[in-house]
Protein backbone atom coordinates (compact mmCIF):
# COMPACT_ATOMS: atom_id res chain seq x y z
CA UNK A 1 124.65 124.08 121.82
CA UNK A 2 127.13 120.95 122.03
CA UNK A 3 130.86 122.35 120.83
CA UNK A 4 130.63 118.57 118.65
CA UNK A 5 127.56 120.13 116.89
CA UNK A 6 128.28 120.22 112.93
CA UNK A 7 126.02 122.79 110.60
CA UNK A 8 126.71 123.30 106.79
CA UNK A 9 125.35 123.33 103.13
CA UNK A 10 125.72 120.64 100.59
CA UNK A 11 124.85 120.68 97.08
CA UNK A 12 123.07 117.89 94.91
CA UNK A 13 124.15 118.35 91.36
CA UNK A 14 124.24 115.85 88.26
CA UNK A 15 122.87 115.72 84.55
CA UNK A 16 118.84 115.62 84.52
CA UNK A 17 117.54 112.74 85.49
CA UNK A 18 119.85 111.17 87.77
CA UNK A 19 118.05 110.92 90.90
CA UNK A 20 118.58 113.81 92.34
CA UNK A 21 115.52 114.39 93.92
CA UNK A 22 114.83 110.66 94.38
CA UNK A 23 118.23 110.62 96.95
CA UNK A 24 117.26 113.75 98.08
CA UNK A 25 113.75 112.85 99.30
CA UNK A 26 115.32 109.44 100.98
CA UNK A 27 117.93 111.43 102.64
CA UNK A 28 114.90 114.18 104.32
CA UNK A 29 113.04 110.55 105.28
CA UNK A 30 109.67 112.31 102.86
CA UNK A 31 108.92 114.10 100.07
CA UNK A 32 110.21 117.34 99.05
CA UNK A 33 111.57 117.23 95.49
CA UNK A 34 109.57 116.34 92.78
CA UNK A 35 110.46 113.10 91.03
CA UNK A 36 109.78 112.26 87.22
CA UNK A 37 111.60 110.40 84.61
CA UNK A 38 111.81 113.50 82.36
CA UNK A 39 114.66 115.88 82.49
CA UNK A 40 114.12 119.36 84.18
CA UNK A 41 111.96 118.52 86.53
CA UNK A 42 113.52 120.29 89.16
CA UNK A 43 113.62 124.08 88.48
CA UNK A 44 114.61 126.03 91.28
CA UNK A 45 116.84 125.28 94.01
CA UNK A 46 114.72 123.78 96.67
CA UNK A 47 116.49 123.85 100.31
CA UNK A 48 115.46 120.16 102.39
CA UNK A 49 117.23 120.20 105.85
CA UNK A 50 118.55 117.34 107.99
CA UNK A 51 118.95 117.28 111.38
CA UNK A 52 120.41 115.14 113.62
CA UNK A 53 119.94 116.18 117.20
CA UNK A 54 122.96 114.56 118.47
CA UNK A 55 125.82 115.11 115.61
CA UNK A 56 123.85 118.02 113.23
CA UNK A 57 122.30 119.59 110.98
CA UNK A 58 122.92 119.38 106.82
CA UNK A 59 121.02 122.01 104.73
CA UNK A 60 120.43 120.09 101.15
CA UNK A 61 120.08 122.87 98.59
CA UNK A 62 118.78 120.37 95.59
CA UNK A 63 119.74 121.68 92.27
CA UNK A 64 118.37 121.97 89.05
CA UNK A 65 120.56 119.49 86.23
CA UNK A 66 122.77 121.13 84.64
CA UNK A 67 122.77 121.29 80.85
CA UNK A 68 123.32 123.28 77.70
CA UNK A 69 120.61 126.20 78.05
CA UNK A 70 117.82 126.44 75.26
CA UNK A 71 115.98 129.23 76.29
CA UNK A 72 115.76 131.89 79.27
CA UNK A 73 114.51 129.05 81.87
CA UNK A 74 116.96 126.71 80.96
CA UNK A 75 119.67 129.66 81.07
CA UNK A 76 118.43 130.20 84.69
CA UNK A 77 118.14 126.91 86.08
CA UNK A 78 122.20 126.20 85.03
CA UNK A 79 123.00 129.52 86.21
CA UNK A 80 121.13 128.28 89.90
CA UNK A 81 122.95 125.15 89.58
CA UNK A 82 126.43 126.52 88.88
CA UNK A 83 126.25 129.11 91.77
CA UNK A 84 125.28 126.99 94.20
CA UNK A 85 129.03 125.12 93.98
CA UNK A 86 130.65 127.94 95.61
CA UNK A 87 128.34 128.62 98.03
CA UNK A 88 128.38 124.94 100.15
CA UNK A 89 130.50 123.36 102.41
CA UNK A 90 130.28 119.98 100.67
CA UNK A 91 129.57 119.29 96.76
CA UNK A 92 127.62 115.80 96.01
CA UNK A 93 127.94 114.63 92.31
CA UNK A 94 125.29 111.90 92.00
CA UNK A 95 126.19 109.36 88.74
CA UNK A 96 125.20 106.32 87.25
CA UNK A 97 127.51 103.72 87.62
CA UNK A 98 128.65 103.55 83.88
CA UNK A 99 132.09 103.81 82.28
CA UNK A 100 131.19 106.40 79.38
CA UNK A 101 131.27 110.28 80.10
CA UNK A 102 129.21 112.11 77.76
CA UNK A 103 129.17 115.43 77.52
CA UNK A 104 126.96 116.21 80.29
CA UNK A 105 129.06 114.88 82.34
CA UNK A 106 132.31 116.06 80.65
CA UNK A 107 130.72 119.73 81.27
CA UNK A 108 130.00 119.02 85.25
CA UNK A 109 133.72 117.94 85.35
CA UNK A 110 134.67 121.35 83.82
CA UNK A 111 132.79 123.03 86.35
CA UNK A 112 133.68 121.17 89.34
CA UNK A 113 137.24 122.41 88.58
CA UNK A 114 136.74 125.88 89.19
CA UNK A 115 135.63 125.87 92.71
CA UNK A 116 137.44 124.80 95.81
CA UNK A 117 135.08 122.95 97.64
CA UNK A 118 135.45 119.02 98.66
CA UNK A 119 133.18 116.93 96.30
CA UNK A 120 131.77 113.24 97.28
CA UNK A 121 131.09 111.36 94.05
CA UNK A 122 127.94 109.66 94.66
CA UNK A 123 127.14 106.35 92.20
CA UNK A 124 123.68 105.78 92.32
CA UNK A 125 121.62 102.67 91.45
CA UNK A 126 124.42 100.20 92.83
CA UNK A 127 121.61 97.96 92.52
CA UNK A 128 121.65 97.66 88.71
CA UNK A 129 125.34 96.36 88.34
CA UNK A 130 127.93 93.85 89.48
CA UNK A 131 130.81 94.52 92.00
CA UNK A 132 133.13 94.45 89.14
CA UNK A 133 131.04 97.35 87.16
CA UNK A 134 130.77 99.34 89.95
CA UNK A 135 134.52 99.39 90.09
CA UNK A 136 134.98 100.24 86.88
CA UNK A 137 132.47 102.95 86.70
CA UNK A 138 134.01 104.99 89.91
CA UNK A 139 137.78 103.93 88.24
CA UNK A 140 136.47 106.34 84.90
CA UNK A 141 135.36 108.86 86.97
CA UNK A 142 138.55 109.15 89.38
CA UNK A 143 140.35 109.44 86.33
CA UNK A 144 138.38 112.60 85.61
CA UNK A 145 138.80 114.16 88.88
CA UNK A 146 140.31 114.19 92.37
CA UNK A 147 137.08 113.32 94.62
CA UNK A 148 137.02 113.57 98.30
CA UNK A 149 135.32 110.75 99.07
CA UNK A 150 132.91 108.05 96.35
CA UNK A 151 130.07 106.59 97.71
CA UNK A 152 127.71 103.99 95.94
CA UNK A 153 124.09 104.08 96.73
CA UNK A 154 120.39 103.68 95.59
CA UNK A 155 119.00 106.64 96.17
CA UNK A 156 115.24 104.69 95.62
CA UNK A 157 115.85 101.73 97.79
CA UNK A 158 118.10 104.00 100.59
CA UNK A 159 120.38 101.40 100.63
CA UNK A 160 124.56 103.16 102.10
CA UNK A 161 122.23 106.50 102.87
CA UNK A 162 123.87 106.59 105.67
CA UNK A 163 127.41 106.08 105.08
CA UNK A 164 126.96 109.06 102.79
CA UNK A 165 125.84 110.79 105.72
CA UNK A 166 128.53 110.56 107.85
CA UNK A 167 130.80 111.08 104.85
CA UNK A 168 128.73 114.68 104.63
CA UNK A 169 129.00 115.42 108.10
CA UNK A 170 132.84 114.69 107.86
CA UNK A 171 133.13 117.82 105.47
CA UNK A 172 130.87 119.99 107.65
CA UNK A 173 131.92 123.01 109.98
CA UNK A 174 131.16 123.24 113.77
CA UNK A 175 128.55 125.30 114.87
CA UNK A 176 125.30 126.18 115.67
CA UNK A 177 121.79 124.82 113.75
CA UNK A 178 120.99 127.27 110.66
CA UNK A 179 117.04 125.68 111.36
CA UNK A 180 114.89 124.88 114.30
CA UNK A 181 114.94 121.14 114.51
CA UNK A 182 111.71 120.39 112.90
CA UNK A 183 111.79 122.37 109.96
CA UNK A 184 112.21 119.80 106.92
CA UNK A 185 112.02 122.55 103.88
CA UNK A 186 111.97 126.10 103.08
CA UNK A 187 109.49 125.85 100.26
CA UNK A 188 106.07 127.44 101.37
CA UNK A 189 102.90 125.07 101.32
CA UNK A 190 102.18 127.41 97.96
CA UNK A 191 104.67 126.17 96.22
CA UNK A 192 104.95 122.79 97.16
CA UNK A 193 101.40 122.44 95.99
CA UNK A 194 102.26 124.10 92.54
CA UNK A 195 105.27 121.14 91.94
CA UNK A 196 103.15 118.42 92.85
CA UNK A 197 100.44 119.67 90.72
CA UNK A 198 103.30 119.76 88.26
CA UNK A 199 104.48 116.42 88.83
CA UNK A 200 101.23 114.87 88.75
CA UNK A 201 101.01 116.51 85.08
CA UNK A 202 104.28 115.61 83.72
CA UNK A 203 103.60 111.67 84.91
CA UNK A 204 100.52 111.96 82.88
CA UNK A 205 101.39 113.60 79.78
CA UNK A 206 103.49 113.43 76.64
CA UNK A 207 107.20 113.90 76.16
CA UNK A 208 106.75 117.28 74.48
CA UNK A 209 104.27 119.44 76.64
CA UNK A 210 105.54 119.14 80.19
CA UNK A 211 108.58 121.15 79.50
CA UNK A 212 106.44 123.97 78.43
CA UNK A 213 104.21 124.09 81.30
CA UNK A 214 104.16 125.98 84.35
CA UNK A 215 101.68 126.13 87.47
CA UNK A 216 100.39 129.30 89.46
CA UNK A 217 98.48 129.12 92.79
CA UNK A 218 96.04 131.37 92.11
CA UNK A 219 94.27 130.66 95.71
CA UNK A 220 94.91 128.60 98.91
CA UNK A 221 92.02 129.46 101.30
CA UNK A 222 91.43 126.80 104.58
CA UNK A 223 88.07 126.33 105.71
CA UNK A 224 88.64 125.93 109.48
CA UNK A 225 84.91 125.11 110.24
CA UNK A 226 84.75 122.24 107.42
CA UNK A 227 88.68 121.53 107.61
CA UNK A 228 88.96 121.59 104.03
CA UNK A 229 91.81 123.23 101.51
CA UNK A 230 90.26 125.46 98.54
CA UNK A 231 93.06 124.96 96.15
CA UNK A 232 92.37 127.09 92.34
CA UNK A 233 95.72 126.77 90.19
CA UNK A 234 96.69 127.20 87.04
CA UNK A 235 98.83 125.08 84.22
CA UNK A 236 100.54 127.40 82.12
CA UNK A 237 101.03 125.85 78.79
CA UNK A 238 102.76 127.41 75.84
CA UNK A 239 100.77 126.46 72.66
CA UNK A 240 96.57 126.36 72.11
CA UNK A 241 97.36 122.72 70.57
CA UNK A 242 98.49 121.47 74.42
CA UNK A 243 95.78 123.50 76.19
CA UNK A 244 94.16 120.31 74.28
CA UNK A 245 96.05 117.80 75.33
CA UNK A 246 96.24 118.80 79.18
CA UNK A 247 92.57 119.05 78.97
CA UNK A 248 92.25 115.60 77.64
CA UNK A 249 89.07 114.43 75.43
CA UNK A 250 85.91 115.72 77.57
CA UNK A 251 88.51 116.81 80.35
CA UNK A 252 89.63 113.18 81.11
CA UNK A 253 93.16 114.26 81.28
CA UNK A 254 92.94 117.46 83.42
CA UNK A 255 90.96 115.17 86.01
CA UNK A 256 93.27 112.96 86.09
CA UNK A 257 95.88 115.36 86.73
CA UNK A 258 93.38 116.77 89.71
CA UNK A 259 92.66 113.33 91.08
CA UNK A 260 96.20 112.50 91.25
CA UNK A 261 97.55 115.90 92.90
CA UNK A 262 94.78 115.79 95.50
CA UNK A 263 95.25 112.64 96.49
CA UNK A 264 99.15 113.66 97.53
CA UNK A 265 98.21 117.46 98.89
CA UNK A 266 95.92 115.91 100.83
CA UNK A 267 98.37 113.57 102.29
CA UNK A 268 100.75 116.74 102.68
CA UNK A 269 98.19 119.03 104.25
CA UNK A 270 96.77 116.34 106.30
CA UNK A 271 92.96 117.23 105.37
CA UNK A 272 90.76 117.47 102.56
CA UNK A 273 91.78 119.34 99.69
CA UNK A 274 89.12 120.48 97.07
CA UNK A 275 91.25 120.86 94.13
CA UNK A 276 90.00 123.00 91.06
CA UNK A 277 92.25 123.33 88.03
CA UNK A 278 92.40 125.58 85.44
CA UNK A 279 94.35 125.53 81.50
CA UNK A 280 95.52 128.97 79.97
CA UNK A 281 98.07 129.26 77.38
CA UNK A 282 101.13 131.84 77.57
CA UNK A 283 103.33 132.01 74.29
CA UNK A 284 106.85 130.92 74.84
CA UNK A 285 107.19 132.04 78.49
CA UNK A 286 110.02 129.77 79.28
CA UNK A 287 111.47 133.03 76.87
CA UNK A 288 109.70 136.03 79.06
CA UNK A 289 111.60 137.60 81.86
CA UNK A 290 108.40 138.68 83.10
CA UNK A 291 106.93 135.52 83.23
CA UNK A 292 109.66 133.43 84.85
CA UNK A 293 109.28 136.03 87.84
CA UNK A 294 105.35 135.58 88.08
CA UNK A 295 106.13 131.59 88.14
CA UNK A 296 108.57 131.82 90.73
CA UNK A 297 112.11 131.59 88.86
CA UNK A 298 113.75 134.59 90.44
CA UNK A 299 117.28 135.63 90.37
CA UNK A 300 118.32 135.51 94.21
């Protein structure tokens, strides 16, 4: 191993919604994350590594948003997100570019000032705004705190991705890879499926259910012979009344969630993927310690 060689952790954090995933997914070069324009999509932290052969390797550990905790998952996805600050090399804090702090943000700053790690303030959607916005909107947030370094992007056109790679790599300690050089995430096939089966469901259905849903793998089984993916899983819902709506009038909406899902596991897996979904309804499981376990929200 080169002595130059460079190997660390960096955290994505910001309120829900930011574009996490979205920078995270452009950073990896494909899709890891799950993207959607309603909060909490991300749940768990999901590790994406970069590696550069020549300078190193950057293990993203994507966050969930962090917020004010309504029930037992919400409680554990901030408690994820919080952790992971003192347990990186390098902390990114991805923004819009605006000059009003709410109190999502206000909360983050709060945070951010009990650990000791360097933070890069990372604007996104540069696109969206003038020069002279942009400049105001980093001026607020300096005001706010000491950053490291602030780096404007758009996370969902890539454009200065790589300035804020070398600006992560800058923060990074010397030393070995923690992965083998082709290894892009640490989420299992099984899981991966499960989000996109959950993305695919919250892009298709109303503002309330999503939050309340939940999707288990029941089987994966490859047919070597036929090179086809049995796929049987699961969305968890929390009330009869959106069992209903998932399911869709004569089970329109259900296939379109299948349709949809296949369509990108299939892409994933590389082969064909014969997709069969089921509906049942848990009562307020986002509220059962049992439950959160069985769905793969577990305490590390």
């Amino acid at each position: 191993m080169k002595e130059e060689f460079k190997s660390g952790f960096a955290s994505l954090i910001g309120r829900p919604n930011v574009g996490k995933s979205t920078l995270m997914n452009q950073l990896i070069g494909q899709k890891i994350a799950i993207t959607s324009k309603k909060p909490q999509t991300t749940r768990n932290r999901i590790q994406t590594v970069y590696t550069d052969s020549k300078i190193g390797q950057v293990v993203f550990v994507d966050t969930p948003g962090i917020h004010k905790a309504k029930n037992k998952l919400g409680e554990y996805m901030v408690n994820v997100a919080e952790r992971s600050l003192n347990d990186v090399d390098v902390v990114l804090w991805l923004v819009e570019p605006t000059t009003y702090i709410g109190a999502g943000e206000q909360h983050i700053v709060e945070e951010l000032k009990k650990v000791t790690t360097p933070v890069i303030l990372v604007v996104n959607k540069l696109d969206t705004v003038s020069k002279e916005e942009l400049i105001e909107a980093i001026d607020t947030y300096r005001k706010e705190y000491d950053f490291a370094e602030v780096v404007p992007v758009s996370a969902l056109h890539g454009k200065n991705t790589d300035v804020l790679m070398e600006q992560i790599f800058k923060y990074l300690p010397y030393g070995p890879m923690f992965y083998d050089e082709d290894t892009v995430t640490d989420q299992t096939q099984r899981s991966i499926v499960a989000e996109i089966v959950r993305e695919k469901a919250l892009h298709a259905l109303d503002e309330e259910v999503p939050h309340g849903i939940a999707v288990a793998i029941d089987q994966m089984k490859y047919r070597a012979k036929s090179k086809i993916y049995d796929i049987d899983a699961t969305i968890v819902c929390e009330r009869s009344s959106h069992k209903g709506i998932i399911i869709g009038k004569g089970g329109s909406m259900l296939k379109k969630i299948g349709t949809n899902a296949r369509y990108e596991i299939e892409r994933m897996l590389d082969c064909k993927v014969n997709l069969k979904l089921w509906v049942k309804v848990k009562k307020d499981w986002r509220d059962s310690d049992f439950l959160l376990k069985n769905f793969g929200y577990k305490e590390e």
